[in-house]
N, C-alpha and C. Protein backbone atom coordinates (compact mmCIF):
# COMPACT_ATOMS: atom_id res chain seq x y z
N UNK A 1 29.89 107.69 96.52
CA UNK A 1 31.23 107.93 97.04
C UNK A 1 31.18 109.03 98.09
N UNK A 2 31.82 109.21 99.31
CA UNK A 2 31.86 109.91 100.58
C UNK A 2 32.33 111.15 100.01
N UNK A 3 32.14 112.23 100.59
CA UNK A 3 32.94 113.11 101.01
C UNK A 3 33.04 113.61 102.04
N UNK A 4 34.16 114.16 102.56
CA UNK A 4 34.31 114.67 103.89
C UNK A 4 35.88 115.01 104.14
N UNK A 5 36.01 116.29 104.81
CA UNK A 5 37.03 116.51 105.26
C UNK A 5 38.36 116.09 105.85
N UNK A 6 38.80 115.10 105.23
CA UNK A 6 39.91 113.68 106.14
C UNK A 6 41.08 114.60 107.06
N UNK A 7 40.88 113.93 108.33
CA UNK A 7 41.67 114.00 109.55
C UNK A 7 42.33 112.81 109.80
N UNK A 8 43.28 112.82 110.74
CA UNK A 8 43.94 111.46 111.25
C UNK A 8 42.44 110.89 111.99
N UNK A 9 41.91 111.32 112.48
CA UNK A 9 40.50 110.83 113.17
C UNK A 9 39.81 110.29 112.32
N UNK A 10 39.61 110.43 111.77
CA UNK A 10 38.63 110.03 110.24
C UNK A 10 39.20 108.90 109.75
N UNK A 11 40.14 109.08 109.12
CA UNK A 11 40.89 107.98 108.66
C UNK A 11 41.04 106.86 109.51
N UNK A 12 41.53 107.42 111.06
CA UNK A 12 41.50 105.78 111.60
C UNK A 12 40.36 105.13 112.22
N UNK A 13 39.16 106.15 112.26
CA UNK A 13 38.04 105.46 112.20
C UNK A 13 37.47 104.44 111.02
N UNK A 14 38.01 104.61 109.78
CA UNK A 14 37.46 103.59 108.64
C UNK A 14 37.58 102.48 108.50
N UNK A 15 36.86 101.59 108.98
CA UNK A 15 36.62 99.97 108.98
C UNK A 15 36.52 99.34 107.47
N UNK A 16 37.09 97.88 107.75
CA UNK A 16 36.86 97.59 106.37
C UNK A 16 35.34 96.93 106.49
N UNK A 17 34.41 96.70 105.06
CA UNK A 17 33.21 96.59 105.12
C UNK A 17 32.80 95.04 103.88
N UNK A 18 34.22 94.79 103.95
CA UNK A 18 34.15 93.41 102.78
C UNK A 18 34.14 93.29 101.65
N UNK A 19 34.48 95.13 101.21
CA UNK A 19 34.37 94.97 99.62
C UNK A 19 35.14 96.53 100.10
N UNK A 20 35.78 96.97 99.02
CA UNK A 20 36.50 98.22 98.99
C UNK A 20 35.64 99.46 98.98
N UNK A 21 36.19 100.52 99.51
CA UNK A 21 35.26 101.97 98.82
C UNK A 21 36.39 102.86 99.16
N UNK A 22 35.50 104.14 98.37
CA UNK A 22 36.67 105.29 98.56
C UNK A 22 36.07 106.34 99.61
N UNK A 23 36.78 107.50 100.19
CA UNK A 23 36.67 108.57 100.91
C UNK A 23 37.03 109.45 99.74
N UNK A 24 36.40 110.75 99.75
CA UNK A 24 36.99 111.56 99.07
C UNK A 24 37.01 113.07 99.73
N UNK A 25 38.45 113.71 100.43
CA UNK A 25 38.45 114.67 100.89
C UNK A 25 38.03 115.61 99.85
N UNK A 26 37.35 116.96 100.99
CA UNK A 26 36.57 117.64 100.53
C UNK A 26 37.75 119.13 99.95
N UNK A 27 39.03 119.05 100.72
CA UNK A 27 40.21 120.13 100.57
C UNK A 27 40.55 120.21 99.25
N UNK A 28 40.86 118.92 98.56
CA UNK A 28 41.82 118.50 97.50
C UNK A 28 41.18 117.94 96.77
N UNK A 29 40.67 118.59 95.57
CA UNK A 29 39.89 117.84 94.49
C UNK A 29 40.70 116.50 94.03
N UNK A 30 39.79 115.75 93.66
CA UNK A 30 40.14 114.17 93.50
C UNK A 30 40.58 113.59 94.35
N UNK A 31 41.37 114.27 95.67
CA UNK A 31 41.96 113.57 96.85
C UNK A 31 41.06 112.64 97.62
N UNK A 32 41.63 111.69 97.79
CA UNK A 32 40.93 110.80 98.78
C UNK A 32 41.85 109.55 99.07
N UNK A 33 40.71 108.75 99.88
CA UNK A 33 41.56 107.81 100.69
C UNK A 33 40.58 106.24 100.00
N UNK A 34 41.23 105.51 99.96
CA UNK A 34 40.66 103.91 99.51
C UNK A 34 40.83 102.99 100.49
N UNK A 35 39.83 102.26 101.24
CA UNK A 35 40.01 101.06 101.76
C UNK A 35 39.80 99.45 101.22
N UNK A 36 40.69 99.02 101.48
CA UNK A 36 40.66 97.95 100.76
C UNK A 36 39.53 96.79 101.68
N UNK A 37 39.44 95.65 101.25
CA UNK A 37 38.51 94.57 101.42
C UNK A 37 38.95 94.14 103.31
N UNK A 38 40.71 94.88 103.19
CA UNK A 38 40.92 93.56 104.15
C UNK A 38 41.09 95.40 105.44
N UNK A 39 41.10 96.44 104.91
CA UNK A 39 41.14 97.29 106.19
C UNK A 39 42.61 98.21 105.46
N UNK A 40 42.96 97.75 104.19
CA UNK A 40 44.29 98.42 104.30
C UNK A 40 44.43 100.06 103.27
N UNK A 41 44.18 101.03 103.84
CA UNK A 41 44.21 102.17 103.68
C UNK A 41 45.46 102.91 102.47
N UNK A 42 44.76 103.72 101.48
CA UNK A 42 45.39 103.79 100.42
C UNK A 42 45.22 105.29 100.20
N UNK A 43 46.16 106.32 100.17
CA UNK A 43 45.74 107.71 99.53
C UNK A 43 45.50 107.68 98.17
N UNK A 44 44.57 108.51 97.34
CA UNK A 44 44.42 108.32 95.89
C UNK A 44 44.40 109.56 95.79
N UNK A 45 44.34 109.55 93.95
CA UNK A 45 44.22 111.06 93.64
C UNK A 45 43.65 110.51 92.25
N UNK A 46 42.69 111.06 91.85
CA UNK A 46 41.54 110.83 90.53
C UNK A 46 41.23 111.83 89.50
N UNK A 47 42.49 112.02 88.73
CA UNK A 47 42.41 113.18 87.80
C UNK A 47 42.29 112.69 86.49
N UNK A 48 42.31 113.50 85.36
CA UNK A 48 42.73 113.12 83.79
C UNK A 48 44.01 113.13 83.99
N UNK A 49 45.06 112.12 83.74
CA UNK A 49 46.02 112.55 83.32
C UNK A 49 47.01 112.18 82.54
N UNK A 50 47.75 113.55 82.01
CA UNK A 50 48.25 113.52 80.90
C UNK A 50 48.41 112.17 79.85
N UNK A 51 47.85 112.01 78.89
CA UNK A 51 47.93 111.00 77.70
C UNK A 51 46.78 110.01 77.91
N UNK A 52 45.64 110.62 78.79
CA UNK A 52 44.49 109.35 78.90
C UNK A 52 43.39 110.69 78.83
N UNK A 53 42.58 110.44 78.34
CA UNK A 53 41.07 110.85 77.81
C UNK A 53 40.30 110.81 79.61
N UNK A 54 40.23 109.95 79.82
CA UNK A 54 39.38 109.94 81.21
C UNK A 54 39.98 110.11 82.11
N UNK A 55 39.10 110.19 83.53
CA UNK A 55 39.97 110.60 84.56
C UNK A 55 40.62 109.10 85.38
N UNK A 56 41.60 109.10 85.56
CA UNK A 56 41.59 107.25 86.31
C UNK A 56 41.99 107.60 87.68
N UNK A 57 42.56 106.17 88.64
CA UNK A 57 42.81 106.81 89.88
C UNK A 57 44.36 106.16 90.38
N UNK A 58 45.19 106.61 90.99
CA UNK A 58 46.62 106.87 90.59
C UNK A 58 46.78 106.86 92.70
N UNK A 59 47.24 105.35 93.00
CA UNK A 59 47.97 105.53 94.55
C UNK A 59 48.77 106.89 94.78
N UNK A 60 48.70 107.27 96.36
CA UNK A 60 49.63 108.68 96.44
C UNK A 60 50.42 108.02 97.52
N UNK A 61 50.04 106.95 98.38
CA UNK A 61 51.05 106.55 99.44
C UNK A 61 50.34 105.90 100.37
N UNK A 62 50.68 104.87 101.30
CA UNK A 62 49.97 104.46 102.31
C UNK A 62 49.78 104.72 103.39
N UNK A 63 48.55 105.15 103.84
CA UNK A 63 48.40 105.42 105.70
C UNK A 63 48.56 103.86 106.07
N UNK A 64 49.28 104.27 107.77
CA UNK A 64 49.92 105.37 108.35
C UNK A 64 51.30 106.02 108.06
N UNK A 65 51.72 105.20 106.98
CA UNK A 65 52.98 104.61 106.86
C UNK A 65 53.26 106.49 106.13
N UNK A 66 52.48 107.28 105.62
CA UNK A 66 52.57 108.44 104.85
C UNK A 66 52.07 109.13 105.36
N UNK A 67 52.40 110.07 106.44
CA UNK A 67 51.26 111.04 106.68
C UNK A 67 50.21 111.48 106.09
N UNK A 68 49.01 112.17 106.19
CA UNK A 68 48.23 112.64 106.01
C UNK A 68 48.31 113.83 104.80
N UNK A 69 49.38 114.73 106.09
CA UNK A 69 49.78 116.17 105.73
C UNK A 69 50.52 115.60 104.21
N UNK A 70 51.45 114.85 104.21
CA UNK A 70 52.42 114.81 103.19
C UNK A 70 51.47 114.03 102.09
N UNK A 71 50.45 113.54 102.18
CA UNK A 71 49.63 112.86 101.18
C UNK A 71 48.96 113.91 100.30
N UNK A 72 48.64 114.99 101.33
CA UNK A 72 47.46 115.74 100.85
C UNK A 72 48.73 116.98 99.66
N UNK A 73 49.90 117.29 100.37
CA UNK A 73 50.83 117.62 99.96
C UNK A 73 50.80 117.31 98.60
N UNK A 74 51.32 116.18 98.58
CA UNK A 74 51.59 115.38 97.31
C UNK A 74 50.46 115.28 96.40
N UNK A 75 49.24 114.97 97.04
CA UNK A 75 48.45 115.61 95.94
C UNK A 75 48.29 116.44 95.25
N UNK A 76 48.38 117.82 95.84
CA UNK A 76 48.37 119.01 95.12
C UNK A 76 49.88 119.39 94.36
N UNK A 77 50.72 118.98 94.57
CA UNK A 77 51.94 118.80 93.98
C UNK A 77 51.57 118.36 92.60
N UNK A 78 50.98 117.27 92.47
CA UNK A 78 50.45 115.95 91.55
C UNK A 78 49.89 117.15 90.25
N UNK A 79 48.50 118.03 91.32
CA UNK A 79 48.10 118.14 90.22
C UNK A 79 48.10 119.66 89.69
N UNK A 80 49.03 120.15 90.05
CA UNK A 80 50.01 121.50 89.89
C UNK A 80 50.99 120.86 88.54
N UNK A 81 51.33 120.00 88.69
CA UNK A 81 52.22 118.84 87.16
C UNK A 81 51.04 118.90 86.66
N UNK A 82 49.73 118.05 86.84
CA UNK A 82 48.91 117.87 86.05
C UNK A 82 48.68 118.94 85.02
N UNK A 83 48.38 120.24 85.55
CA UNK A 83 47.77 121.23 84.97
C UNK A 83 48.60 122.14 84.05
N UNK A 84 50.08 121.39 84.27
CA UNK A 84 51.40 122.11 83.17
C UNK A 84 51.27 121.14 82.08
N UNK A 85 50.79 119.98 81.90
CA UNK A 85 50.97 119.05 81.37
C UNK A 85 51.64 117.77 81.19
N UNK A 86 51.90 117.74 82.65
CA UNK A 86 53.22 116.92 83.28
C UNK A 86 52.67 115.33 83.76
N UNK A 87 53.19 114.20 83.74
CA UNK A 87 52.39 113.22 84.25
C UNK A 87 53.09 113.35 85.40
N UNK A 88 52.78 113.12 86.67
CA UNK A 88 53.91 113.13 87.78
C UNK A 88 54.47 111.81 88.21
N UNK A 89 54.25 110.97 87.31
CA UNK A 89 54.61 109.58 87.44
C UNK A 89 56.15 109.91 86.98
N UNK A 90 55.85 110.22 85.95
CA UNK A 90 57.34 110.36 84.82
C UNK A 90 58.20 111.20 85.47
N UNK A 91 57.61 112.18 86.28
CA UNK A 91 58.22 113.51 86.80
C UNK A 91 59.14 113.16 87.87
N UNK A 92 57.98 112.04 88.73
CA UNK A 92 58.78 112.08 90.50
C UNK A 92 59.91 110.38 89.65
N UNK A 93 59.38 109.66 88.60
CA UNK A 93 60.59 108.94 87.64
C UNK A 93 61.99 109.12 87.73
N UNK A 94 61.92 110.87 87.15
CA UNK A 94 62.87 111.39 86.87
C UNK A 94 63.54 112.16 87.75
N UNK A 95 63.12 112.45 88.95
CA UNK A 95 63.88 112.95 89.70
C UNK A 95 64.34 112.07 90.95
N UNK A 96 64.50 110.59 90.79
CA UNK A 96 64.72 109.45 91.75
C UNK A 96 65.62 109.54 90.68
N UNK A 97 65.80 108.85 89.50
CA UNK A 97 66.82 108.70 88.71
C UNK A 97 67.87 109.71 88.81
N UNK A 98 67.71 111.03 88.85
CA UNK A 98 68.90 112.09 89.69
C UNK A 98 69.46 111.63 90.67
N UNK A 99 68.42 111.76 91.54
CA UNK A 99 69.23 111.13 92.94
C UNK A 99 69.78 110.48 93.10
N UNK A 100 69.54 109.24 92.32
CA UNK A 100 70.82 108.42 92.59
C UNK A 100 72.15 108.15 91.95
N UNK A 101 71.71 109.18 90.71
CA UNK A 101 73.10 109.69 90.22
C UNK A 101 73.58 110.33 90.31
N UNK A 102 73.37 111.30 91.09
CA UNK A 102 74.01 112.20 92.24
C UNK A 102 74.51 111.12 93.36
N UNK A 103 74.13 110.72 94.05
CA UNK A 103 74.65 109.51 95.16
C UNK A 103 76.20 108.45 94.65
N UNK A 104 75.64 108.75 93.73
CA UNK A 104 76.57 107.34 92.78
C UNK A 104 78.03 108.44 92.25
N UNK A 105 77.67 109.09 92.04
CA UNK A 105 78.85 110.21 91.54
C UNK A 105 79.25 110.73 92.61
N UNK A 106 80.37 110.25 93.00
CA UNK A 106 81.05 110.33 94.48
C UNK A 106 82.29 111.67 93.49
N UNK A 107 82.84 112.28 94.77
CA UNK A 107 83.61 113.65 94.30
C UNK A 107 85.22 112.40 93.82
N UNK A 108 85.78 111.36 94.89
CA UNK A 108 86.49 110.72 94.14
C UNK A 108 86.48 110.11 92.48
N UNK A 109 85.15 109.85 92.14
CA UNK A 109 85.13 109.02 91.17
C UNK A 109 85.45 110.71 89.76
N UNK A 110 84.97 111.96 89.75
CA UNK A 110 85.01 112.58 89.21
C UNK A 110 86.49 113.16 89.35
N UNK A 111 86.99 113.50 90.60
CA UNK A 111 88.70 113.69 90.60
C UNK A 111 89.44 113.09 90.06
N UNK A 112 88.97 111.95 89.83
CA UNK A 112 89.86 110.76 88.87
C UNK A 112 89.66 111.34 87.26
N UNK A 113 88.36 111.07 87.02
CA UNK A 113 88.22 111.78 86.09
C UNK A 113 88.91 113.14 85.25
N UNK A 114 89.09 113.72 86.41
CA UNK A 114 89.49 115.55 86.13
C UNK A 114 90.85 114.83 85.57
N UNK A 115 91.61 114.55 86.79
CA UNK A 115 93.22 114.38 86.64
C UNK A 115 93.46 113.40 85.53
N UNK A 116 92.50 112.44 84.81
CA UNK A 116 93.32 111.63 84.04
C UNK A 116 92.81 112.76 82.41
N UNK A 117 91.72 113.58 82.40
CA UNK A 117 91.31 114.25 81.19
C UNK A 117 92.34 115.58 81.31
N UNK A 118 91.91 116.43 82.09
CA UNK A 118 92.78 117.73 82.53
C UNK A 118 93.57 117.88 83.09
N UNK A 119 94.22 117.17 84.12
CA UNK A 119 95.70 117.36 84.74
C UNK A 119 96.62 116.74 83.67
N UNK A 120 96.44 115.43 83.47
CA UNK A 120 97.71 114.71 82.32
C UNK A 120 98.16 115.44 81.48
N UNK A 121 99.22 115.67 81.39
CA UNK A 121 100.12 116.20 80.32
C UNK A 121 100.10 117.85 80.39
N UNK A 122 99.42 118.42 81.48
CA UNK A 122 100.20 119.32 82.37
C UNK A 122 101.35 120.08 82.52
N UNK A 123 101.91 120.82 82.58
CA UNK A 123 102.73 121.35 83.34
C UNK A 123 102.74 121.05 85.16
N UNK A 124 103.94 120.43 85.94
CA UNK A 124 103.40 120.37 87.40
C UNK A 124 102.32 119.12 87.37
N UNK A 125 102.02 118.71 86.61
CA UNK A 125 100.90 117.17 86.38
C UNK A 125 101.00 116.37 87.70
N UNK A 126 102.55 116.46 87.78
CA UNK A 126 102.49 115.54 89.14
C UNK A 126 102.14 116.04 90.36
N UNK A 127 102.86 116.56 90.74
CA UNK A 127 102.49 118.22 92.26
C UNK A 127 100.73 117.76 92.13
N UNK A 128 100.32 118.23 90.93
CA UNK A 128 99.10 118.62 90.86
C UNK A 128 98.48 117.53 90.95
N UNK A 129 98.64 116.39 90.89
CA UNK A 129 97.91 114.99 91.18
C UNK A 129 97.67 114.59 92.26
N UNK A 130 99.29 114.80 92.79
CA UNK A 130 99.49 114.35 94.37
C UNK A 130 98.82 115.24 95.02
N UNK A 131 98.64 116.59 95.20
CA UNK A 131 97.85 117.49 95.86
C UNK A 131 96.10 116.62 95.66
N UNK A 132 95.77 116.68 94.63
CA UNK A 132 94.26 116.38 94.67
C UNK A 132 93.90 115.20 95.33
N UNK A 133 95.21 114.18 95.26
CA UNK A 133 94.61 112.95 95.93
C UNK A 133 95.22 113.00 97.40
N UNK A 134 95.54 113.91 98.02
CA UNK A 134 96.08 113.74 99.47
C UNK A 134 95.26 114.98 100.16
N UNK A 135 95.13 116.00 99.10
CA UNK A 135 94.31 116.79 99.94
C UNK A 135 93.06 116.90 99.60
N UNK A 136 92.46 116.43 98.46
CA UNK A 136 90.79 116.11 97.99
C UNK A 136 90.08 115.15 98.28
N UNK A 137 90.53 114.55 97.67
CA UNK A 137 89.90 113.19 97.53
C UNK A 137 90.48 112.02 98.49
N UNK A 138 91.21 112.91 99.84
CA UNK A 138 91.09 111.85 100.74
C UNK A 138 90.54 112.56 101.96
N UNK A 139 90.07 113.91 101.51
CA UNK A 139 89.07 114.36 102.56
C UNK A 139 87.29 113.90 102.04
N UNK A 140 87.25 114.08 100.82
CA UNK A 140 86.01 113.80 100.11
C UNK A 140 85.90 112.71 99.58
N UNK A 141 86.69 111.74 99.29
CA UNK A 141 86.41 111.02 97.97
C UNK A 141 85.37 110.04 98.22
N UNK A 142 84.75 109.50 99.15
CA UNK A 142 83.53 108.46 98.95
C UNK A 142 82.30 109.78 98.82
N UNK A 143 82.33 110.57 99.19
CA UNK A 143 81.04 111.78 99.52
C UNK A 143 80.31 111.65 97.92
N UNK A 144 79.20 112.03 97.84
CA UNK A 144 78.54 112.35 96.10
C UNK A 144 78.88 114.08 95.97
N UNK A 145 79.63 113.68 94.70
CA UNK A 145 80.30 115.31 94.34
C UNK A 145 79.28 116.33 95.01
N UNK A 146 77.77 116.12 94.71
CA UNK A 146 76.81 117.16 94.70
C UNK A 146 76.71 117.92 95.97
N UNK A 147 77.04 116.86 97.16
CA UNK A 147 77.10 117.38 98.29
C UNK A 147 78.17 118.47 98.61
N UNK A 148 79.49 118.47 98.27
CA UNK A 148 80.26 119.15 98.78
C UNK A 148 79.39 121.13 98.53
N UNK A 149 79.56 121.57 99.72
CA UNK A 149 79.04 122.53 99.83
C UNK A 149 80.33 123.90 99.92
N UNK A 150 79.47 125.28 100.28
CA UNK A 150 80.70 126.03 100.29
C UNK A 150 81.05 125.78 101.36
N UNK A 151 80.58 125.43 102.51
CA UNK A 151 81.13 125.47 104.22
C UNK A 151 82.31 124.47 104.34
N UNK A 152 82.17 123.18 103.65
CA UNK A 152 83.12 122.13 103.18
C UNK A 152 84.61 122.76 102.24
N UNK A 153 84.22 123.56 101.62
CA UNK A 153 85.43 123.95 100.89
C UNK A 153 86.09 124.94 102.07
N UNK A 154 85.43 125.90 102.45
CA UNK A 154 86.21 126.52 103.41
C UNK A 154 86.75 125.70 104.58
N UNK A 155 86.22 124.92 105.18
CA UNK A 155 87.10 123.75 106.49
C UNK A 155 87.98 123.46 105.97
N UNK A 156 88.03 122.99 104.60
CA UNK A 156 89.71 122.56 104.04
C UNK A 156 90.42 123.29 104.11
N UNK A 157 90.07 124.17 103.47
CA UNK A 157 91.36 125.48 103.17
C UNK A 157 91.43 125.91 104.43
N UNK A 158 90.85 126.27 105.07
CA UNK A 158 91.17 126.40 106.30
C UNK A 158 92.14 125.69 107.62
N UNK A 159 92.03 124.47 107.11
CA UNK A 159 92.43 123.53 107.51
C UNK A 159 94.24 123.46 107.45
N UNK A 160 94.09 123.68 106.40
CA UNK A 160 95.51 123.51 105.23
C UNK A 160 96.05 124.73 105.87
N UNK A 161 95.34 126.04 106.11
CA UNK A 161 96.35 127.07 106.61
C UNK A 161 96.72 126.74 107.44
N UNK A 162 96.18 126.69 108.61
CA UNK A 162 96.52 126.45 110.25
C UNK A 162 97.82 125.65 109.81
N UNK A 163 97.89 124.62 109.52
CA UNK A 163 99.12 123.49 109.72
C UNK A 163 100.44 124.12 110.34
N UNK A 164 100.88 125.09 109.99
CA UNK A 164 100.75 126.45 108.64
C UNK A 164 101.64 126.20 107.63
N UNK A 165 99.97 125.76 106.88
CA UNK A 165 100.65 125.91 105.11
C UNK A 165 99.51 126.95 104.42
N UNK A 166 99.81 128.60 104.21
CA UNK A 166 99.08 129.76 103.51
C UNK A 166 99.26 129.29 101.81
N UNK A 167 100.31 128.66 101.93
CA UNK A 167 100.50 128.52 100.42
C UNK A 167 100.02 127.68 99.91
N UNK A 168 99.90 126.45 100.17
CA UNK A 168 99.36 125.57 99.75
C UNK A 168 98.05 125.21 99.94
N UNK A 169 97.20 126.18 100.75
CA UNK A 169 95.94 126.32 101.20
C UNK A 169 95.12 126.83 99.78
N UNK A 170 96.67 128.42 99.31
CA UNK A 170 96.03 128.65 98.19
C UNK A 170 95.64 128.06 97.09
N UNK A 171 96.60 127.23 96.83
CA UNK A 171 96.80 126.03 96.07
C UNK A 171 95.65 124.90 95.84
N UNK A 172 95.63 124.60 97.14
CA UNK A 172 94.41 123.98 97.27
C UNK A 172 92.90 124.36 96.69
N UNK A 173 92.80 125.38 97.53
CA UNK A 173 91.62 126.05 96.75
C UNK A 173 91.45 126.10 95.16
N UNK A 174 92.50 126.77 94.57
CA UNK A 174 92.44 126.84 93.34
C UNK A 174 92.23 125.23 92.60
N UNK A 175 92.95 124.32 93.44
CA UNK A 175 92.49 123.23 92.45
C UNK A 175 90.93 122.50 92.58
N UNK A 176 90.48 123.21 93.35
CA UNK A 176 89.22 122.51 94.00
C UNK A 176 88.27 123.34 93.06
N UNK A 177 88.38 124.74 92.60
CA UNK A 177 87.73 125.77 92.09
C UNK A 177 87.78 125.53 90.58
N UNK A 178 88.89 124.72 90.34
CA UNK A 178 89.56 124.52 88.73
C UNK A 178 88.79 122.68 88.08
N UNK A 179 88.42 122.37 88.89
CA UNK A 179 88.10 121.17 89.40
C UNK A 179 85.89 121.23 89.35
N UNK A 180 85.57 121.95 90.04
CA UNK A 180 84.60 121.93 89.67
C UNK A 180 83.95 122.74 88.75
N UNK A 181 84.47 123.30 88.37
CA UNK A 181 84.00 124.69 86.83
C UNK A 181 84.79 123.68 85.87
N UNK A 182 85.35 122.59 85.74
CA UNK A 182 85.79 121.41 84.74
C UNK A 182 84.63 120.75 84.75
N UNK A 183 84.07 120.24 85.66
CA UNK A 183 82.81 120.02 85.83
C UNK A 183 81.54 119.89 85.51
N UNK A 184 81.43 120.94 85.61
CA UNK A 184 80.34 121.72 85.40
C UNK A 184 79.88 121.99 84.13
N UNK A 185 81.24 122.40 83.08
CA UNK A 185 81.25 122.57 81.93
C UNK A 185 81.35 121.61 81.37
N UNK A 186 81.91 119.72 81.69
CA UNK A 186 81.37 118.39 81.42
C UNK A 186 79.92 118.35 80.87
N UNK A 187 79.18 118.84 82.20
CA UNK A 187 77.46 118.68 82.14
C UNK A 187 77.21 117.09 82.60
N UNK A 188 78.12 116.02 82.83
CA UNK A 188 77.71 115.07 83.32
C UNK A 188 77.57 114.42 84.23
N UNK A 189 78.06 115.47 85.01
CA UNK A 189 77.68 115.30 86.63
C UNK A 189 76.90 115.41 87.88
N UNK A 190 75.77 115.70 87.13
CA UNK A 190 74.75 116.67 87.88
C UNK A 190 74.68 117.58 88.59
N UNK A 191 76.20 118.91 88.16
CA UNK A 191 76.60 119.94 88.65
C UNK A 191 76.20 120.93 87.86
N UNK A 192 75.74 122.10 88.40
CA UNK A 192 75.35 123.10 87.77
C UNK A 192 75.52 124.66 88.58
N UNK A 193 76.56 124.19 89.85
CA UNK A 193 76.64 125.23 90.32
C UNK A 193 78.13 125.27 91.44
N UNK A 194 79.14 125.82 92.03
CA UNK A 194 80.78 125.84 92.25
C UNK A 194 80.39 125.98 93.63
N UNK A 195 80.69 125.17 94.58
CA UNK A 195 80.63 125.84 96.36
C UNK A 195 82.14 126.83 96.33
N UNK A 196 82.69 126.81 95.32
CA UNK A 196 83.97 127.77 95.47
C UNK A 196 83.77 129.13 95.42
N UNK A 197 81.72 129.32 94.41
CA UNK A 197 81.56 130.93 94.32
C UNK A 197 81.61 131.55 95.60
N UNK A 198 82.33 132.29 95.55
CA UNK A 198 82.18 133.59 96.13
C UNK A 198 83.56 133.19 97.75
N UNK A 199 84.46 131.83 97.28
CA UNK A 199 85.02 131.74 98.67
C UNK A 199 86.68 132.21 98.03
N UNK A 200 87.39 133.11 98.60
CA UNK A 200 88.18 133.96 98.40
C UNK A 200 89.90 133.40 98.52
N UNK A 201 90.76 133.52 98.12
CA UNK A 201 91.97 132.79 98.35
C UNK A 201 92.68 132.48 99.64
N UNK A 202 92.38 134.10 100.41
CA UNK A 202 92.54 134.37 101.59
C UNK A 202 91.86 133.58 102.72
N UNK A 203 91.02 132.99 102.24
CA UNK A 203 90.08 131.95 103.48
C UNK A 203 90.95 131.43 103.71
């Protein structure tokens, strides 16, 4: 088996030879590159890992289609998990499965939520409905909750003053602030943190 230092040069020098072999960079233990029978280029990474006795060998991404840099990246990523005891199969698993439940959890679909658990039966229930859906969730509502940031909360309220409405700016805010610390304290949203900290009434 080769070793040698892999460059973009290197790599696109490797011909196929009618039967597969590996490269194995010399940077990144176990790192290397696989060519297949027909020419088609494969990053690998060849460790023990977690729940197997031997070492096996585990795709990292395809040249050209994956950079180099981000292969070699990802390797050492790989085996930084490896060495906690982590498989990074299960790992990078589980953090695609976030993402797209973050994506999928739009700030409308949770405003609905809020107002039919915590606004109903209210005091002001109504005020307070109609506000969230004319001034929330029809500035945000397709967005994924996770995104709304603090710079986003301040353009609203901000927004809302100019008209000039100071009062209902405040208003606003507070339900946006009341709204995601409901949230948060759910736990099922993949929120764990308020773009409202630290933004003041007066914005």
């Amino acid at each position: 088996m080769a070793r040698k230092r892999l460059t973009d040069r290197t790599l696109q020098a490797l011909k196929r030879k009618g039967q597969r072999y590996d490269v194995m960079d010399t940077d990144v233990p176990g790192f290397g590159v696989r060519v297949s029978e027909k020419g088609q280029k494969t990053f690998i990474l060849i460790a023990r890992y977690p729940g197997s006795s031997n070492p096996t060998r585990r795709a990292v991404g395809e040249y050209p289609a994956q950079s180099l840099e981000k292969a070699r990246r990802r390797a050492r990523d790989w085996r930084d998990l490896i060495e906690q005891g982590i498989d990074p199969r299960i790992h990078e698993a589980r953090l695609r499965r976030e993402e797209v439940r973050e994506q999928q959890t739009t700030f409308g679909a949770v405003a609905e939520d809020f107002i039919e658990r915590h606004v109903k039966g209210q005091r002001k229930a109504k005020d307070t409905e109609r506000e969230i859906r004319k001034e929330l969730i029809g500035q945000w509502g397709e967005r994924p909750v996770a995104s709304i940031a603090r710079e986003d909360v301040v353009a609203l309220v901000e927004a809302v003053a100019r008209r000039p409405a100071p009062y209902l700016a405040h208003i606003v805010l507070g339900h946006v602030r009341t709204l995601f610390n409901w949230a948060i304290n759910r736990g099922t949203y993949g929120l764990e943190t308020s773009p409202c900290d630290r933004v003041k009434p007066a914005t």
